[in-house]
N, C-alpha and C. Protein backbone atom coordinates (compact mmCIF):
# COMPACT_ATOMS: atom_id res chain seq x y z
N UNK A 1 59.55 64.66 132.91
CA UNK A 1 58.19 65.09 132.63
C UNK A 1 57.13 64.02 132.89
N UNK A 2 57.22 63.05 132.41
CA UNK A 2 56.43 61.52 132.57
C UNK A 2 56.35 61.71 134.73
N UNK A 3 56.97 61.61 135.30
CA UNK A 3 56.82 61.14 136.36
C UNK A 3 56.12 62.63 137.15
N UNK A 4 56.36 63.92 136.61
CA UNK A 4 55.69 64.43 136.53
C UNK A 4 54.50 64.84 136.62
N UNK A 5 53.74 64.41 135.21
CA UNK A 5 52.59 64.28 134.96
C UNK A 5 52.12 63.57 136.08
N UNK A 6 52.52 61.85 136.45
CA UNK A 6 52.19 60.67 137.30
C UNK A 6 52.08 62.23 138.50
N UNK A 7 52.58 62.61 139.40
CA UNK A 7 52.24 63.01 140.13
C UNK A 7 51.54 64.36 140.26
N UNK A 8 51.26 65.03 139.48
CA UNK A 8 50.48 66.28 139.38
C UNK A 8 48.43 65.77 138.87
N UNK A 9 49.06 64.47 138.45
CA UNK A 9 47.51 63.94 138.02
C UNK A 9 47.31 62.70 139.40
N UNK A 10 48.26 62.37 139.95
CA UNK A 10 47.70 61.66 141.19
C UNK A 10 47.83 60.16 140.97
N UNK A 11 47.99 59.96 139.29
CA UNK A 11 47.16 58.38 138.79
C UNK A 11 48.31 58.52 137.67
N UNK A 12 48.86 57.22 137.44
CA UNK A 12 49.37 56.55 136.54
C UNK A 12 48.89 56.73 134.67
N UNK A 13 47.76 56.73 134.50
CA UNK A 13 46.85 57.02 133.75
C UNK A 13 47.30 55.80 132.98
N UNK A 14 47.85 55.77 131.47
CA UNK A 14 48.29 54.95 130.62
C UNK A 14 49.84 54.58 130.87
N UNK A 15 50.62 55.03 131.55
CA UNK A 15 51.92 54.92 131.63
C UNK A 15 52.85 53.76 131.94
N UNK A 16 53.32 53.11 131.41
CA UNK A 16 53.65 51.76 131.70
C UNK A 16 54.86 51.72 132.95
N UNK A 17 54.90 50.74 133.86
CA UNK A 17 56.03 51.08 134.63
C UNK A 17 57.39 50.27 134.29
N UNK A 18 56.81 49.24 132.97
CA UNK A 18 58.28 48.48 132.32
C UNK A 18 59.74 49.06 132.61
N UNK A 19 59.68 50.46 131.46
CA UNK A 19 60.85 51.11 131.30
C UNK A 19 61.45 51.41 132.56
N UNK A 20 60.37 51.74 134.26
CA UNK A 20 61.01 51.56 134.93
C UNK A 20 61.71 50.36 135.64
N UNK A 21 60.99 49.64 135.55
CA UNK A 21 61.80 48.06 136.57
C UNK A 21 62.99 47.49 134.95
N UNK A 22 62.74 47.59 133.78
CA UNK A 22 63.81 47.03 133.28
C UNK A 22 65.22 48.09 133.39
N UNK A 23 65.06 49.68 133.81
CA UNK A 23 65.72 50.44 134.05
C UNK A 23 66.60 50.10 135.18
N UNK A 24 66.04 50.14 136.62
CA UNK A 24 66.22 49.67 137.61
C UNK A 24 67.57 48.55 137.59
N UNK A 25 66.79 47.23 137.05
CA UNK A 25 67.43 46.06 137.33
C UNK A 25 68.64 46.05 136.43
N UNK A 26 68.44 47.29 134.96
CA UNK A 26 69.87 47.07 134.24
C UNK A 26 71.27 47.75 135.37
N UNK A 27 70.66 48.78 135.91
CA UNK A 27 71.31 49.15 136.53
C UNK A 27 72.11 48.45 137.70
N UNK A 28 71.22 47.57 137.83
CA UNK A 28 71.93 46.37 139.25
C UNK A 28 72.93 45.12 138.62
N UNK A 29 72.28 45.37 137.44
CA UNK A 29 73.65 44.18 136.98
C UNK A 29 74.98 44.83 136.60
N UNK A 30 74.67 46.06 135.71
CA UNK A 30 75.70 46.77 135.73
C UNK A 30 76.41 47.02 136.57
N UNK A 31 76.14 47.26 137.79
CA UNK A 31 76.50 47.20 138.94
C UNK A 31 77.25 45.87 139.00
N UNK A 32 76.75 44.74 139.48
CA UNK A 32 77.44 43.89 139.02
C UNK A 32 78.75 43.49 138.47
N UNK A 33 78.52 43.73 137.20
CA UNK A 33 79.50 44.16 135.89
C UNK A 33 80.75 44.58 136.62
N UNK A 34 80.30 45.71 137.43
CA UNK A 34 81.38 46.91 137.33
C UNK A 34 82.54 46.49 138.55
N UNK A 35 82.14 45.43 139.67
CA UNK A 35 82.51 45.07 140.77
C UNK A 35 83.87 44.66 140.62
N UNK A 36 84.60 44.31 141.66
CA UNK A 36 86.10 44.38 141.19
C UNK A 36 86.04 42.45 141.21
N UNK A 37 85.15 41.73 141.34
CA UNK A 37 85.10 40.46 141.37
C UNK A 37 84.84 40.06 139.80
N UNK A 38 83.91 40.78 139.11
CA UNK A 38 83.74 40.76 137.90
C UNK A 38 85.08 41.16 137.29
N UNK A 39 84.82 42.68 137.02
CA UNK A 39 85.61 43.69 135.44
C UNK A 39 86.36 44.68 136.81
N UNK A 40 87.62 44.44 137.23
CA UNK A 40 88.07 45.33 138.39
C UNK A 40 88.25 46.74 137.34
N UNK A 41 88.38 47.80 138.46
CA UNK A 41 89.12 48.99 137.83
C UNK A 41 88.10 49.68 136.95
N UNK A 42 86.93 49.18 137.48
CA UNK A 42 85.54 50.20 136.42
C UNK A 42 84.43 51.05 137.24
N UNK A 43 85.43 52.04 137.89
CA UNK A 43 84.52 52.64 138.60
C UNK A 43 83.93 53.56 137.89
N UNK A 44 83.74 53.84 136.95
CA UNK A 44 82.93 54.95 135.84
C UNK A 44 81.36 53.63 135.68
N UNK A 45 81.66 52.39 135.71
CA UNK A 45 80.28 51.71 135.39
C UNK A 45 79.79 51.78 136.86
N UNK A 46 80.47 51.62 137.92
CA UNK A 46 80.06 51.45 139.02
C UNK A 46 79.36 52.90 139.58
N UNK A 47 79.78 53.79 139.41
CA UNK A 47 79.25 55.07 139.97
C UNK A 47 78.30 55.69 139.11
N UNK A 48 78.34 55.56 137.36
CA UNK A 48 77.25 55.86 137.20
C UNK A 48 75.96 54.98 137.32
N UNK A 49 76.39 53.32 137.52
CA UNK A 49 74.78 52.78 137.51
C UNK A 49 74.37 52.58 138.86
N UNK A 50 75.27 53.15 139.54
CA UNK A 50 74.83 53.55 141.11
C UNK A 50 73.84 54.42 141.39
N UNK A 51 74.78 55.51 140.68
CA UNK A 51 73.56 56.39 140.32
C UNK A 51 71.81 56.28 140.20
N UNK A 52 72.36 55.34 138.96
CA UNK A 52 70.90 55.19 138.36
C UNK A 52 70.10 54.95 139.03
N UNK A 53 71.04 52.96 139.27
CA UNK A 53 69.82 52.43 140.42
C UNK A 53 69.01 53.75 141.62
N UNK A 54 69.68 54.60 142.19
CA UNK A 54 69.07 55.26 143.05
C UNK A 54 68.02 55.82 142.61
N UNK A 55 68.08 56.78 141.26
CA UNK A 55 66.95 57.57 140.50
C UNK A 55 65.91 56.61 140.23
N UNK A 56 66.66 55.44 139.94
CA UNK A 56 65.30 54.49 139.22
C UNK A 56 64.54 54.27 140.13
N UNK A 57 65.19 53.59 141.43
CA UNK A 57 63.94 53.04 142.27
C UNK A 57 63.20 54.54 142.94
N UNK A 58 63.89 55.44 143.21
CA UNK A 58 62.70 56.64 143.21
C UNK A 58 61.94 56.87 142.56
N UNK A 59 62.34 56.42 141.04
CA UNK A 59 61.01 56.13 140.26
C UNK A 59 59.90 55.56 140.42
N UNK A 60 60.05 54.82 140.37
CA UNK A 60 59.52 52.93 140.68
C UNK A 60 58.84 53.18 141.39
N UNK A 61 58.95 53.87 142.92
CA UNK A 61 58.50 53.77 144.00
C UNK A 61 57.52 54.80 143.57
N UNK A 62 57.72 55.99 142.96
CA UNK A 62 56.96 57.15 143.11
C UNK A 62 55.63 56.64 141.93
N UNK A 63 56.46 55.88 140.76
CA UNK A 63 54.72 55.45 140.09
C UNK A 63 53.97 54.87 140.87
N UNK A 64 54.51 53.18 141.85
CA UNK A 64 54.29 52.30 142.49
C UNK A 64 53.01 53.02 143.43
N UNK A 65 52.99 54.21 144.14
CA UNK A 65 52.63 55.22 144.69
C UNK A 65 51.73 55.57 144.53
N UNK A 66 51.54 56.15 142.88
CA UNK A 66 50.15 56.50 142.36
C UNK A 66 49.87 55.79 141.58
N UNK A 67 50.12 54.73 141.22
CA UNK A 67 49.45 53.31 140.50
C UNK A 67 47.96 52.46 141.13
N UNK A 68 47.23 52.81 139.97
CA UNK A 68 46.03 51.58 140.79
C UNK A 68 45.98 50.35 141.05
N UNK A 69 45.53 49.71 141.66
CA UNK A 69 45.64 48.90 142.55
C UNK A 69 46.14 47.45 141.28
N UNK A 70 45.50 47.52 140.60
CA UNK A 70 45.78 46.25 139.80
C UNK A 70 47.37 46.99 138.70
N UNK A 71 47.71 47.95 138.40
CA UNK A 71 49.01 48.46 137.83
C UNK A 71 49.96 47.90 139.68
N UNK A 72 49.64 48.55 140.74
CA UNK A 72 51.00 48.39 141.71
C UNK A 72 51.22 46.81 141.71
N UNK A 73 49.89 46.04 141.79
CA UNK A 73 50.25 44.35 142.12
C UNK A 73 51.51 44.08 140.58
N UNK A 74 50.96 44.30 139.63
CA UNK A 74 51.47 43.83 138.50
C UNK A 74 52.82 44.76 138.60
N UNK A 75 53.08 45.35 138.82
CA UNK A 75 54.67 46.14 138.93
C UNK A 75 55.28 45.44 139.89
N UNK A 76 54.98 45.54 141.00
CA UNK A 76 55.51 44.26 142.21
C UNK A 76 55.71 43.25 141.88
N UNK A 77 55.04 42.45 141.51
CA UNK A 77 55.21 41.18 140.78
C UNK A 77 56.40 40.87 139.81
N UNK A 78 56.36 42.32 139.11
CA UNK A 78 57.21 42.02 137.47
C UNK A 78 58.63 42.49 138.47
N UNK A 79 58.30 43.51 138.91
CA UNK A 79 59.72 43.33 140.23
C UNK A 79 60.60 42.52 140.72
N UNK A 80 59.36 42.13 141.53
CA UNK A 80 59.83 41.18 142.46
C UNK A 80 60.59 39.85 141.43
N UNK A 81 59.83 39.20 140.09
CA UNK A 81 60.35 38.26 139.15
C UNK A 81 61.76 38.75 139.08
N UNK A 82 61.74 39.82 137.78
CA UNK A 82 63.17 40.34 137.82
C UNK A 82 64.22 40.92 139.01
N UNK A 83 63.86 40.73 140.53
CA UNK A 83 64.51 40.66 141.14
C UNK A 83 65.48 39.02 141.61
N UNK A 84 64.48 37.98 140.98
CA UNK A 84 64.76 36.87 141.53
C UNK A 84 65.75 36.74 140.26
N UNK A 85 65.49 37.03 139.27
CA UNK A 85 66.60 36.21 138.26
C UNK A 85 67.44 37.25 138.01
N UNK A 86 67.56 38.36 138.56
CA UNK A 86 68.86 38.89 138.80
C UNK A 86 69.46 38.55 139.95
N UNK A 87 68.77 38.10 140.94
CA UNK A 87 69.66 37.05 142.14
C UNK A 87 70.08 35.79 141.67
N UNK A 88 69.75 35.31 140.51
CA UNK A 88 70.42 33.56 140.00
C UNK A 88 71.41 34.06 138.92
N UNK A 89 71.49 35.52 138.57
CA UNK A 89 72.81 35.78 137.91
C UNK A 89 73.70 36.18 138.36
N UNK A 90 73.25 36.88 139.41
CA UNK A 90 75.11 37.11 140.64
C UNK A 90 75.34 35.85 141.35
N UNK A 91 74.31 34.76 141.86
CA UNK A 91 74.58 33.48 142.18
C UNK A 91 75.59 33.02 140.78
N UNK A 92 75.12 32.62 139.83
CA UNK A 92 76.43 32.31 139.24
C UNK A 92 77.11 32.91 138.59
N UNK A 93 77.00 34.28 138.07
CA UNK A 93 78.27 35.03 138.19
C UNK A 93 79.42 34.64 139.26
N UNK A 94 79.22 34.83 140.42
CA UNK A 94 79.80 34.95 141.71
C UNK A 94 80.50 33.25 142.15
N UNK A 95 79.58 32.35 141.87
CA UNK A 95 80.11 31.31 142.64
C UNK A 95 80.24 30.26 141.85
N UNK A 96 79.26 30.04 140.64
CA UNK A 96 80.14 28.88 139.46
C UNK A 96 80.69 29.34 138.65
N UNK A 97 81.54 30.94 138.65
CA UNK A 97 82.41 31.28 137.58
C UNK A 97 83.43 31.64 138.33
N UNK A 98 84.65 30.96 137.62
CA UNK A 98 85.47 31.15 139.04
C UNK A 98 86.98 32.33 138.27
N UNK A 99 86.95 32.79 136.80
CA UNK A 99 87.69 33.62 136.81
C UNK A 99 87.33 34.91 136.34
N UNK A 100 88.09 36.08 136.25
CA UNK A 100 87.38 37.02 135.70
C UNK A 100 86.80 37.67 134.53
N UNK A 101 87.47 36.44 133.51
CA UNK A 101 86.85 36.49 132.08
C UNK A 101 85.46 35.86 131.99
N UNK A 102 85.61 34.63 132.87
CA UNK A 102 84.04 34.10 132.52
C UNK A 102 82.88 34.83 133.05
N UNK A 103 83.38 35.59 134.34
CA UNK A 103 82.61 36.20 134.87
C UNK A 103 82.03 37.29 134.43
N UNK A 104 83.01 38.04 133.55
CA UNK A 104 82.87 39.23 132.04
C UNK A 104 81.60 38.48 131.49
N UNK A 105 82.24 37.53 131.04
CA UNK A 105 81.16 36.90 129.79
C UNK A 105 79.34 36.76 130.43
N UNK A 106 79.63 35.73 131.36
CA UNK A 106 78.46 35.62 131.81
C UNK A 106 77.64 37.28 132.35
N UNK A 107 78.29 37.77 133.02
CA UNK A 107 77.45 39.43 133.42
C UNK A 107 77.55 40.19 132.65
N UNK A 108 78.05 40.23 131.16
CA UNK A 108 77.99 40.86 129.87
C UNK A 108 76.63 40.63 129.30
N UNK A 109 76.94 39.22 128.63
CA UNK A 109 75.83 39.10 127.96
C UNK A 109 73.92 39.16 129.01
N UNK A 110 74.60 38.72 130.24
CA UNK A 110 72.96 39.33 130.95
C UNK A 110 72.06 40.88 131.19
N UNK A 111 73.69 41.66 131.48
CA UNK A 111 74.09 42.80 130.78
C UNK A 111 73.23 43.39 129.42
N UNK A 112 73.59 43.13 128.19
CA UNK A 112 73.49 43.10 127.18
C UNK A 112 71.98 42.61 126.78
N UNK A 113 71.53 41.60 127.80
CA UNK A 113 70.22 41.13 127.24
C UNK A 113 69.18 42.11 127.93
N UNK A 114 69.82 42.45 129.20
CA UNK A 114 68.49 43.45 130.12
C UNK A 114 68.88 44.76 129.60
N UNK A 115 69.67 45.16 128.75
CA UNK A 115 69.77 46.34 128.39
C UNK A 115 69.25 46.68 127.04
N UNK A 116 69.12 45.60 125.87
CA UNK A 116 68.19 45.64 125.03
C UNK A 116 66.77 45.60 125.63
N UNK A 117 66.27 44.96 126.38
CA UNK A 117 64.81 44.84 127.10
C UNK A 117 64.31 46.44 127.41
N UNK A 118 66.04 47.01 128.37
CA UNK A 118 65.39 48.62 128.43
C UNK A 118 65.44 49.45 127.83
N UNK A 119 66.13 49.34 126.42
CA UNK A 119 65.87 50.22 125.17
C UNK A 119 64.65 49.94 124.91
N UNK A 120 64.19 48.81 124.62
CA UNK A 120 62.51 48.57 123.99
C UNK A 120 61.56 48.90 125.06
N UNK A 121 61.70 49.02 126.19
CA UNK A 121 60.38 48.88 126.91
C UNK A 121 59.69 50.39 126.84
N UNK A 122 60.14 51.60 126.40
CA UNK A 122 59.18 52.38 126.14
C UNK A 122 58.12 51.83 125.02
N UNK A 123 58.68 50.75 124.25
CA UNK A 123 57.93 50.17 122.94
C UNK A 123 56.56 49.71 123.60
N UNK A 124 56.40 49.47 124.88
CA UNK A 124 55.76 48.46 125.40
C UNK A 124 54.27 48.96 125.00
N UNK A 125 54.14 50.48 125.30
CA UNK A 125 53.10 50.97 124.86
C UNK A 125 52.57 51.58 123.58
N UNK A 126 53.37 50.50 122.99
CA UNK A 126 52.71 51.14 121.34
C UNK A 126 51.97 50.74 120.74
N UNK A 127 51.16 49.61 121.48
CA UNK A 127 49.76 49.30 120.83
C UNK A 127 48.71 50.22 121.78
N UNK A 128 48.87 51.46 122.37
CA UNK A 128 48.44 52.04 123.28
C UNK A 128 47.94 53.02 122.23
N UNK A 129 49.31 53.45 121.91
CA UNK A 129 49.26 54.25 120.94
C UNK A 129 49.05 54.46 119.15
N UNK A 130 48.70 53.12 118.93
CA UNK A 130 48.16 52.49 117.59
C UNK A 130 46.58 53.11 117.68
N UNK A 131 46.52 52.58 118.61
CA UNK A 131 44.72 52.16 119.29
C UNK A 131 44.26 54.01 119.30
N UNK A 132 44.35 54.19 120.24
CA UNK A 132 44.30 56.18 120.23
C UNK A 132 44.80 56.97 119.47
N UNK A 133 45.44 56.70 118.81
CA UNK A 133 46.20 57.33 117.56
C UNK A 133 46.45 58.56 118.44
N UNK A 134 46.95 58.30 119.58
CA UNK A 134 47.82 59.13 120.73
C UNK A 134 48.73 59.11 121.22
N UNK A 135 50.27 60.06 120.70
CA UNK A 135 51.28 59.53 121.64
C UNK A 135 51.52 59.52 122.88
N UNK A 136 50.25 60.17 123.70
CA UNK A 136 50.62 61.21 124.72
C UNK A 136 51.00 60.33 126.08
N UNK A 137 51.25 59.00 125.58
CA UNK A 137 51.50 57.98 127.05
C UNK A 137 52.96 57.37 126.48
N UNK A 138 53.46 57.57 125.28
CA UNK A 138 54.59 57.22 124.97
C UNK A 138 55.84 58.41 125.45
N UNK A 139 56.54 58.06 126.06
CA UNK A 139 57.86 58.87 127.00
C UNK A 139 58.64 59.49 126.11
N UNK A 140 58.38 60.33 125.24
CA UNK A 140 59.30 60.90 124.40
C UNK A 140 60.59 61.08 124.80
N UNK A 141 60.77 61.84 126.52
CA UNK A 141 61.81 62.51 126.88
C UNK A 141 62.64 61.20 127.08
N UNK A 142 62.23 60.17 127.74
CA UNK A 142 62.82 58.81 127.94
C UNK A 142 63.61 57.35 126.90
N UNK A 143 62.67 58.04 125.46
CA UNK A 143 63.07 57.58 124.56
C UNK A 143 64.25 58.21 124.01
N UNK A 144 64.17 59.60 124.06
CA UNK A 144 65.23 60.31 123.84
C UNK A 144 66.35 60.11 124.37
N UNK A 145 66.19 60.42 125.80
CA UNK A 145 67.54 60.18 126.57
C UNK A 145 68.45 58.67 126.35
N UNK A 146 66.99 57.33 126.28
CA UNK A 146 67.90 56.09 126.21
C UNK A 146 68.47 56.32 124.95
N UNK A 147 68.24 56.84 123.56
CA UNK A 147 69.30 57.26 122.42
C UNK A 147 70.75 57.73 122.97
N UNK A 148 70.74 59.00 124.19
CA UNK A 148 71.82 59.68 123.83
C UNK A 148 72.63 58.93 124.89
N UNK A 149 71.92 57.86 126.13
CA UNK A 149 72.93 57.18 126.88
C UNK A 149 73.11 56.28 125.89
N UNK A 150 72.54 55.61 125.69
CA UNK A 150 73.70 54.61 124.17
C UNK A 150 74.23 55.12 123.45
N UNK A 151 74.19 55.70 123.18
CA UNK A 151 75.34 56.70 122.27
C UNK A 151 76.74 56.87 123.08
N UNK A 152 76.21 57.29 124.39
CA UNK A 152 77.76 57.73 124.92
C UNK A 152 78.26 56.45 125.34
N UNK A 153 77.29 55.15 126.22
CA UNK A 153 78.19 54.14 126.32
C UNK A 153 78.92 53.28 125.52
N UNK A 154 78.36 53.58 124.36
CA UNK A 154 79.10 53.26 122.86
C UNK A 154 80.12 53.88 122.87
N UNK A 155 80.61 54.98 122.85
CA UNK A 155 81.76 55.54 122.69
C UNK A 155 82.76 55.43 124.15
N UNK A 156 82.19 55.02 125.19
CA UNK A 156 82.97 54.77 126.25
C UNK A 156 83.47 53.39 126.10
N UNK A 157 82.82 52.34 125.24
CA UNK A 157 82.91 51.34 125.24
C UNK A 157 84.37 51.20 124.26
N UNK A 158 83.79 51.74 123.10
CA UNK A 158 85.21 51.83 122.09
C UNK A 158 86.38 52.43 122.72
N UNK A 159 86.53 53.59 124.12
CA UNK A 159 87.61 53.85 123.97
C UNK A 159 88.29 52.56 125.55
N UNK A 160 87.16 52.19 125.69
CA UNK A 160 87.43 51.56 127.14
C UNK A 160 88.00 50.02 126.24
N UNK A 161 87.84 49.41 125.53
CA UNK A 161 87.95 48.30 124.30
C UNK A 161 86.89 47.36 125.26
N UNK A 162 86.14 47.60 125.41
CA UNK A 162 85.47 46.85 126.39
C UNK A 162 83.74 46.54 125.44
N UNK A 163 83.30 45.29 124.56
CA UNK A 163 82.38 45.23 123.97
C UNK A 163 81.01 44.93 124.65
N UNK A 164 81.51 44.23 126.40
CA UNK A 164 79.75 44.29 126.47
C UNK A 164 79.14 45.35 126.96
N UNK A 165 79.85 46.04 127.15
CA UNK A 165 79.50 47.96 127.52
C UNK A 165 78.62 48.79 126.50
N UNK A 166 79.14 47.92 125.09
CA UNK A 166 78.72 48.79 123.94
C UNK A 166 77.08 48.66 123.89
């Protein structure tokens, strides 16, 4: 519905594009994660944040699109950043971790840290919504959904015994 709106109104209006680029990039580490150099034998992480990544950056691209001029620089930017330091975590994921536990560890917890970032980043606009005493730029449907995907990777996690999944 959110991306929606973005395109039936032409303009971004209040809509933050956080939830998308921290969406995006969780998805690329997960990716990551899921590689047989990392955590072999996890093609359920690999195909669904394959997935994602694809939906996301159609996202991305489609706010990026109808974003004004000072929202697209600042999305590019916050991009392009979190593109670079998700390139210095497969750099050492990949080449100063040399077995597949450390390599767990290290793309877990980066994992784990960009994936709390994309639970909160619908938060991003809640002094938006303090201020207007309006939710109508806060992503209900998006907040929702990140509930019921943590929910299930929680339970994939417990049966997979696998904790940085959770």
């Amino acid at each position: 519905p959110t991306l929606w709106r973005i395109y039936e109104s032409k303009c971004t209006r209040e809509y933050s594009a956080l939830p998308y680029v921290c969406t995006l990039f969780n998805c690329a580490l997960w990716l990551l994660y899921g590689t047989p150099y990392v955590k072999p034998n996890s093609i359920i992480i690999l195909t669904t944040n394959g997935i994602g990544f694809v939906l996301e950056l159609f996202y991305l691209v489609s706010y990026v699109a109808f974003a004004s001029k000072t929202n697209k620089t600042k999305t590019i930017w916050v991009t392009m950043a979190m593109g670079v330091a998700l390139g210095g975590v497969v750099v050492v994921t990949l080449v100063a971790v040399h077995t597949h536990g450390g390599r767990q560890l290290v793309a877990g917890i980066a994992c784990i840290v960009l994936s709390l970032a994309m639970y909160a980043s619908p938060l991003s606009v809640l002094g938006i919504v303090i201020h207007t005493k309006s939710a109508e730029c806060m992503p209900f449907f998006l907040s929702l959904f990140n509930l019921l995907n943590a929910l299930v990777w929680t339970a994939y996690s417990v049966c997979a015994h696998d904790i940085f999944v959770a």
